[in-house]
PDB file of N, CA and C in Angstrom:
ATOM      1  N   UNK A   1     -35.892-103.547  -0.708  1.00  0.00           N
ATOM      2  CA  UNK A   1     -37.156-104.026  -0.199  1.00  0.00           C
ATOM      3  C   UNK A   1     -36.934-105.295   0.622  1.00  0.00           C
ATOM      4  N   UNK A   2     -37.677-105.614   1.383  1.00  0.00           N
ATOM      5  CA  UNK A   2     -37.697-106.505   2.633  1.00  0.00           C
ATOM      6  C   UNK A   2     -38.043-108.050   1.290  1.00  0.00           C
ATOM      7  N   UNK A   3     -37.932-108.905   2.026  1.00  0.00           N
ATOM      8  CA  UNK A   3     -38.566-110.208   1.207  1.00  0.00           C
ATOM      9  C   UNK A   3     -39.390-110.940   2.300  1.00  0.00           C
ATOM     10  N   UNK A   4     -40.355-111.244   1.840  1.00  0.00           N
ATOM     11  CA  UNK A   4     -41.513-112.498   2.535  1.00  0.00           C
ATOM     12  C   UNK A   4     -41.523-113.738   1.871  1.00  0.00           C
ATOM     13  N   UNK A   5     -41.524-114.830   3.055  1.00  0.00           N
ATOM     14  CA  UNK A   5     -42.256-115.968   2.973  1.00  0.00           C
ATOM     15  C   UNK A   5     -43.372-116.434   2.656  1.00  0.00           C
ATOM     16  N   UNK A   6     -44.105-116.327   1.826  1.00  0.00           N
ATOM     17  CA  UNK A   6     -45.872-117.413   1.645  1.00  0.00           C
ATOM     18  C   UNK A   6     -46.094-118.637   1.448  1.00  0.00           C
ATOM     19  N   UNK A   7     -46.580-118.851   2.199  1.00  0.00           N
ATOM     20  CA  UNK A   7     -46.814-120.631   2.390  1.00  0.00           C
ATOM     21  C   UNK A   7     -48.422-120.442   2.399  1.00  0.00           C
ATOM     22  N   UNK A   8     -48.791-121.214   1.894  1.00  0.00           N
ATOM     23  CA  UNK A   8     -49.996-122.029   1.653  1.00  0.00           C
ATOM     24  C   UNK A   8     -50.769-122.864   2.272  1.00  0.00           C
ATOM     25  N   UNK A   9     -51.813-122.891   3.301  1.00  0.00           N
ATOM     26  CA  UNK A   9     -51.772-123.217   4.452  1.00  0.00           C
ATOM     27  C   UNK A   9     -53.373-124.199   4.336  1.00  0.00           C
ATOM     28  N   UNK A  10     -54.037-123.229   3.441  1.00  0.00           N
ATOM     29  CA  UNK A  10     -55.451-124.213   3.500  1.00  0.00           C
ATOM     30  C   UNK A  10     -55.896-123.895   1.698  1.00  0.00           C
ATOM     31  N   UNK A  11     -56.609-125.079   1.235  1.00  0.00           N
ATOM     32  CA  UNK A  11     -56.798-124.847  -0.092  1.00  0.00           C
ATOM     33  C   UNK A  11     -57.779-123.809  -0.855  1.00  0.00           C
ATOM     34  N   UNK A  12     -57.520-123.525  -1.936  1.00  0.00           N
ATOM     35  CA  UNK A  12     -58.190-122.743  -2.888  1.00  0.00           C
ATOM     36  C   UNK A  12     -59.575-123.297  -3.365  1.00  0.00           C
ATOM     37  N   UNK A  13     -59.926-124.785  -3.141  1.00  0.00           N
ATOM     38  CA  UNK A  13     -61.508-125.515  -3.664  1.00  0.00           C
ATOM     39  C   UNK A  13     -62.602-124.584  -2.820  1.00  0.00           C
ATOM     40  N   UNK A  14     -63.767-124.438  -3.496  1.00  0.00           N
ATOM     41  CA  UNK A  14     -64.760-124.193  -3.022  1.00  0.00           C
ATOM     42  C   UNK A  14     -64.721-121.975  -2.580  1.00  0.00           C
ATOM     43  N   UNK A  15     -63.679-121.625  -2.717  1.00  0.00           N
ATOM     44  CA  UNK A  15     -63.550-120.345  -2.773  1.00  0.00           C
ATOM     45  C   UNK A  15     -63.729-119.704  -3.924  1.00  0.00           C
ATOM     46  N   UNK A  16     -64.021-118.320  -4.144  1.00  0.00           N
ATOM     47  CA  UNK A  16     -64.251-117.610  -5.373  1.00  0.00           C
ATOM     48  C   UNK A  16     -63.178-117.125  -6.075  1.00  0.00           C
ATOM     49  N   UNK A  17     -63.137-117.389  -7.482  1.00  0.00           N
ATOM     50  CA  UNK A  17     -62.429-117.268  -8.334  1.00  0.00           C
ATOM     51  C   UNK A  17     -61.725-116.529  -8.187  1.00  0.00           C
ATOM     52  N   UNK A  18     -61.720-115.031  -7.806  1.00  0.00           N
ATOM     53  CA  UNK A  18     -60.579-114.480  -7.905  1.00  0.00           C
ATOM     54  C   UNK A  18     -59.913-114.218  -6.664  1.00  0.00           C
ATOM     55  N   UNK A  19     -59.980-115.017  -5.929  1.00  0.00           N
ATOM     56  CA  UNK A  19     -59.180-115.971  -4.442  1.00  0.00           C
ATOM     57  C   UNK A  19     -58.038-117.103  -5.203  1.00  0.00           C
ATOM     58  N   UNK A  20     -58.571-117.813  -6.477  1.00  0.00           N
ATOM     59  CA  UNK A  20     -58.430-118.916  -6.999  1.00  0.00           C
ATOM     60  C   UNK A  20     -57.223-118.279  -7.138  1.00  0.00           C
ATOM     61  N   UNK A  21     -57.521-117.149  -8.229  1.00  0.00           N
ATOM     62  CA  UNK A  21     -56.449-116.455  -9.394  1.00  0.00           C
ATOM     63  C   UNK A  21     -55.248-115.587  -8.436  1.00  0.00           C
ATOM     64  N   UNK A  22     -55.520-115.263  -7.639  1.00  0.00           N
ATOM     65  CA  UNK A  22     -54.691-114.409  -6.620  1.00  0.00           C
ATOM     66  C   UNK A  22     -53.743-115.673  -6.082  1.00  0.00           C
ATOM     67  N   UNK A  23     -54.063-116.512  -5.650  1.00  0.00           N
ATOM     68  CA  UNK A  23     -53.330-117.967  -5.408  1.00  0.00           C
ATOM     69  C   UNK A  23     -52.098-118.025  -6.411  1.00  0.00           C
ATOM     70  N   UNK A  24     -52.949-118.110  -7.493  1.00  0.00           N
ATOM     71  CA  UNK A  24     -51.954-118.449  -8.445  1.00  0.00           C
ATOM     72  C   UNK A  24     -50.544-117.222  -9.209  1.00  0.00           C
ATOM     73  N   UNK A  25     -51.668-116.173  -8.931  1.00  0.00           N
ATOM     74  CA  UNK A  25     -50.415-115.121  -9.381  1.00  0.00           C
ATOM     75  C   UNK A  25     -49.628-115.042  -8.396  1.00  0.00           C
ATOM     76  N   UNK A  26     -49.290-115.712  -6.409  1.00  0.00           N
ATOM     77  CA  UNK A  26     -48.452-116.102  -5.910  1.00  0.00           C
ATOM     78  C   UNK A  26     -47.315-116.591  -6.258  1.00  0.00           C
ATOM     79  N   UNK A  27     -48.051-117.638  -7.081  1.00  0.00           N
ATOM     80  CA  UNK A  27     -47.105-118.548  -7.060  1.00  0.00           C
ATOM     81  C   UNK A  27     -47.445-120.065  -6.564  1.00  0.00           C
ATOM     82  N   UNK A  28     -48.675-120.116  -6.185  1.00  0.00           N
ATOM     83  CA  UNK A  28     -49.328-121.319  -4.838  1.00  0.00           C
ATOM     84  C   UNK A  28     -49.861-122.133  -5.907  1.00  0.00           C
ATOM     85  N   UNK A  29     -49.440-122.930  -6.374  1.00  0.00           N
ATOM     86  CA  UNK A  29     -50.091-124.100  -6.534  1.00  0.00           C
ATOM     87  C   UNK A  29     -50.894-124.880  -6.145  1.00  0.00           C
ATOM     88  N   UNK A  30     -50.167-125.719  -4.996  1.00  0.00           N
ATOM     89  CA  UNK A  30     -50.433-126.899  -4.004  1.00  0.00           C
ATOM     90  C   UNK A  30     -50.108-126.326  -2.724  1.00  0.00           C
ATOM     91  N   UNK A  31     -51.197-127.476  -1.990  1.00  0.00           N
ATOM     92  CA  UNK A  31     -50.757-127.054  -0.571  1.00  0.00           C
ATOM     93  C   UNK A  31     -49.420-127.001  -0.046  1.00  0.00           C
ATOM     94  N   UNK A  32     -48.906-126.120   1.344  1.00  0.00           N
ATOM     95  CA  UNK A  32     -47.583-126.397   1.887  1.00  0.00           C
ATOM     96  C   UNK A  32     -46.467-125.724   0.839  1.00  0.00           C
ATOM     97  N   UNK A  33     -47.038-124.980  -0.159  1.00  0.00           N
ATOM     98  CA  UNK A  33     -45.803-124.923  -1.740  1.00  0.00           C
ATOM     99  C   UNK A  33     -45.509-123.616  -0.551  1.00  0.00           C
ATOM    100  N   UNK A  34     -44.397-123.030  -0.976  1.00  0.00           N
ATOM    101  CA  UNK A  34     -43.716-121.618  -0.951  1.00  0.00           C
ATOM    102  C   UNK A  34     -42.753-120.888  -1.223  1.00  0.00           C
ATOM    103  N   UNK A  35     -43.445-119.740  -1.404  1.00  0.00           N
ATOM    104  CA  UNK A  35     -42.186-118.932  -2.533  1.00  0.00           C
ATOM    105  C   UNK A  35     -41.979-117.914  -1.713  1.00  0.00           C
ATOM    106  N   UNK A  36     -40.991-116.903  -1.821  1.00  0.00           N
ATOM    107  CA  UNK A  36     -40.288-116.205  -1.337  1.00  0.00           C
ATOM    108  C   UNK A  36     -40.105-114.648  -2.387  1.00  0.00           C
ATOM    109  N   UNK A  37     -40.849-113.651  -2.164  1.00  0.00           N
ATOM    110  CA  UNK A  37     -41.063-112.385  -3.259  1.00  0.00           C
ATOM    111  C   UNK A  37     -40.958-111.658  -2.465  1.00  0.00           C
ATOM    112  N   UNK A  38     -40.309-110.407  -2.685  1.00  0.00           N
ATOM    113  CA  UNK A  38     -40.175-108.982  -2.643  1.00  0.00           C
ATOM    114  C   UNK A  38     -41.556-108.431  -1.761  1.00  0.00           C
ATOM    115  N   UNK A  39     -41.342-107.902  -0.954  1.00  0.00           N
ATOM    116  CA  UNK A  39     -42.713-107.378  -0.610  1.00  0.00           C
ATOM    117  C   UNK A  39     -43.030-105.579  -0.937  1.00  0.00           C
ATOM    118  N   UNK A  40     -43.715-105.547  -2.176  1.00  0.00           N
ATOM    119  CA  UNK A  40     -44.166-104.655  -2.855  1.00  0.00           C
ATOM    120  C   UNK A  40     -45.714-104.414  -2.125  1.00  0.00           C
ATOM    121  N   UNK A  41     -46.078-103.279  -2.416  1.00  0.00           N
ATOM    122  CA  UNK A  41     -47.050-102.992  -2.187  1.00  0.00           C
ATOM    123  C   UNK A  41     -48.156-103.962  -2.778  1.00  0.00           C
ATOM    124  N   UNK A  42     -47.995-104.280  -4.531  1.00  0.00           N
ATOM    125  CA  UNK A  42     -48.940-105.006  -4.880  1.00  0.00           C
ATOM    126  C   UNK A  42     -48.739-106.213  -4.327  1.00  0.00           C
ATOM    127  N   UNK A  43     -47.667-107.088  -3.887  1.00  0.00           N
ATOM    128  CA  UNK A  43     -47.784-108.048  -2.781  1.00  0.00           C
ATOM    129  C   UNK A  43     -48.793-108.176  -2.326  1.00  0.00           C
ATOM    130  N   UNK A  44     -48.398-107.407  -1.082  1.00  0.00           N
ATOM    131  CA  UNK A  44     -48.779-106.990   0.147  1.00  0.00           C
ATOM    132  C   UNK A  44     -50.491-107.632  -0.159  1.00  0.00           C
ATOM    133  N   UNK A  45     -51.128-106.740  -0.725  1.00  0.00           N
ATOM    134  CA  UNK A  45     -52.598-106.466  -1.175  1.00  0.00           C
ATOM    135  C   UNK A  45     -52.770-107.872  -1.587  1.00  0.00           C
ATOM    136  N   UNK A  46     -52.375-108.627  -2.463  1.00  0.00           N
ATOM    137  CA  UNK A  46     -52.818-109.823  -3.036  1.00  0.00           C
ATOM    138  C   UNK A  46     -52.531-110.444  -1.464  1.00  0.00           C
ATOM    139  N   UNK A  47     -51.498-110.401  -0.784  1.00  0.00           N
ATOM    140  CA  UNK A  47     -51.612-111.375   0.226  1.00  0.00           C
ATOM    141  C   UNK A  47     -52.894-110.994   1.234  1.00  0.00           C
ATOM    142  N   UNK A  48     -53.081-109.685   1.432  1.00  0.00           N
ATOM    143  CA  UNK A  48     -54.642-109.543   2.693  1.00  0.00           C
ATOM    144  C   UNK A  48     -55.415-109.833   1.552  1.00  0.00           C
ATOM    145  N   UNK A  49     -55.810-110.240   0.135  1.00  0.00           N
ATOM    146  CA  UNK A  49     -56.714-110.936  -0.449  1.00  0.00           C
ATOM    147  C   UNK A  49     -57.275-112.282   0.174  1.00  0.00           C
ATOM    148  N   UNK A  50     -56.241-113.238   0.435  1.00  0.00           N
ATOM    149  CA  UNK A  50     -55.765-114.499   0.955  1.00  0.00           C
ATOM    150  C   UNK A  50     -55.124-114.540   1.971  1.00  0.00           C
ATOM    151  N   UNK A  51     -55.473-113.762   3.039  1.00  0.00           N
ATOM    152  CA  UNK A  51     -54.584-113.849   4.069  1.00  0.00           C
ATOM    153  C   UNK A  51     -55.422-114.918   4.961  1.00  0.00           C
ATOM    154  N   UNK A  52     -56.244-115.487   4.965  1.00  0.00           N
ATOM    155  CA  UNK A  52     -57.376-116.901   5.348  1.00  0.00           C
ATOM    156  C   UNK A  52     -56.653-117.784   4.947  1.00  0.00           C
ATOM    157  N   UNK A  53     -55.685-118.010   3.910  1.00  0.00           N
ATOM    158  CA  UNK A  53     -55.606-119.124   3.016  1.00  0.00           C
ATOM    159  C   UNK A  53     -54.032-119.260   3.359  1.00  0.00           C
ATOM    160  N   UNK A  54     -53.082-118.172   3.504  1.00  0.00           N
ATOM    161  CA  UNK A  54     -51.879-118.525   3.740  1.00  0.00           C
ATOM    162  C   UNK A  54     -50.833-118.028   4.974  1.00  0.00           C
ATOM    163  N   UNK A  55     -49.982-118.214   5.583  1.00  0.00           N
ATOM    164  CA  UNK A  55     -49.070-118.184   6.134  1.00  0.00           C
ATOM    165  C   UNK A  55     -47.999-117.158   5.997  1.00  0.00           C
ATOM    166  N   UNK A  56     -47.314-115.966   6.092  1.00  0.00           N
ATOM    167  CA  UNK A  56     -46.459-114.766   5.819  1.00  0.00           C
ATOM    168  C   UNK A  56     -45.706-114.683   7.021  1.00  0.00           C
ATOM    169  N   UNK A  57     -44.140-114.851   6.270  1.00  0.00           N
ATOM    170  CA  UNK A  57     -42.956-114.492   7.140  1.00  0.00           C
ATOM    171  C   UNK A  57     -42.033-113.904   6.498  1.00  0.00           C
ATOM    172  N   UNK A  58     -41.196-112.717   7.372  1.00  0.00           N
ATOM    173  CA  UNK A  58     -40.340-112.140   7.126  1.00  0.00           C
ATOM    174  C   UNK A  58     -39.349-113.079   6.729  1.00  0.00           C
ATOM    175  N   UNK A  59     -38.415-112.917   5.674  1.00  0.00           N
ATOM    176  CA  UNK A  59     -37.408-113.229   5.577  1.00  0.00           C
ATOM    177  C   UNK A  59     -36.173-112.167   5.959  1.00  0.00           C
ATOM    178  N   UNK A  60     -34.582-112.870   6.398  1.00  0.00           N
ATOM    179  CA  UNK A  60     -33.781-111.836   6.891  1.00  0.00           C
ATOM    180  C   UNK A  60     -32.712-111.825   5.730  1.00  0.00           C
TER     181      UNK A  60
END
């Protein structure tokens, strides 16, 4: 499987909870944080959850 970049680009305040919780099963803490996961299908999906909120790059 390929691996992606997520970075964290604008915050989780004032959005609905399970925006909040999708954040967090990232991995996103804090702003600017980023982790680097497998891009699985269930990825994928949590990231167009939050795709407003963060940043996605291929890794090689």
């Amino acid at each position: 499987m390929a691996k992606i970049k997520i970075t964290q680009v604008k915050s989780g305040i004032d959005r609905p909870e399970r925006q909040k919780k999708t954040l967090l099963a990232l991995g996103l803490k804090k702003m600017n944080a980023t982790k680097e996961v497998e891009a699985t299908p269930q990825i994928l999906g949590m990231v167009r959850t939050v795709e407003h909120l963060v940043t996605v790059e291929e890794v090689k």
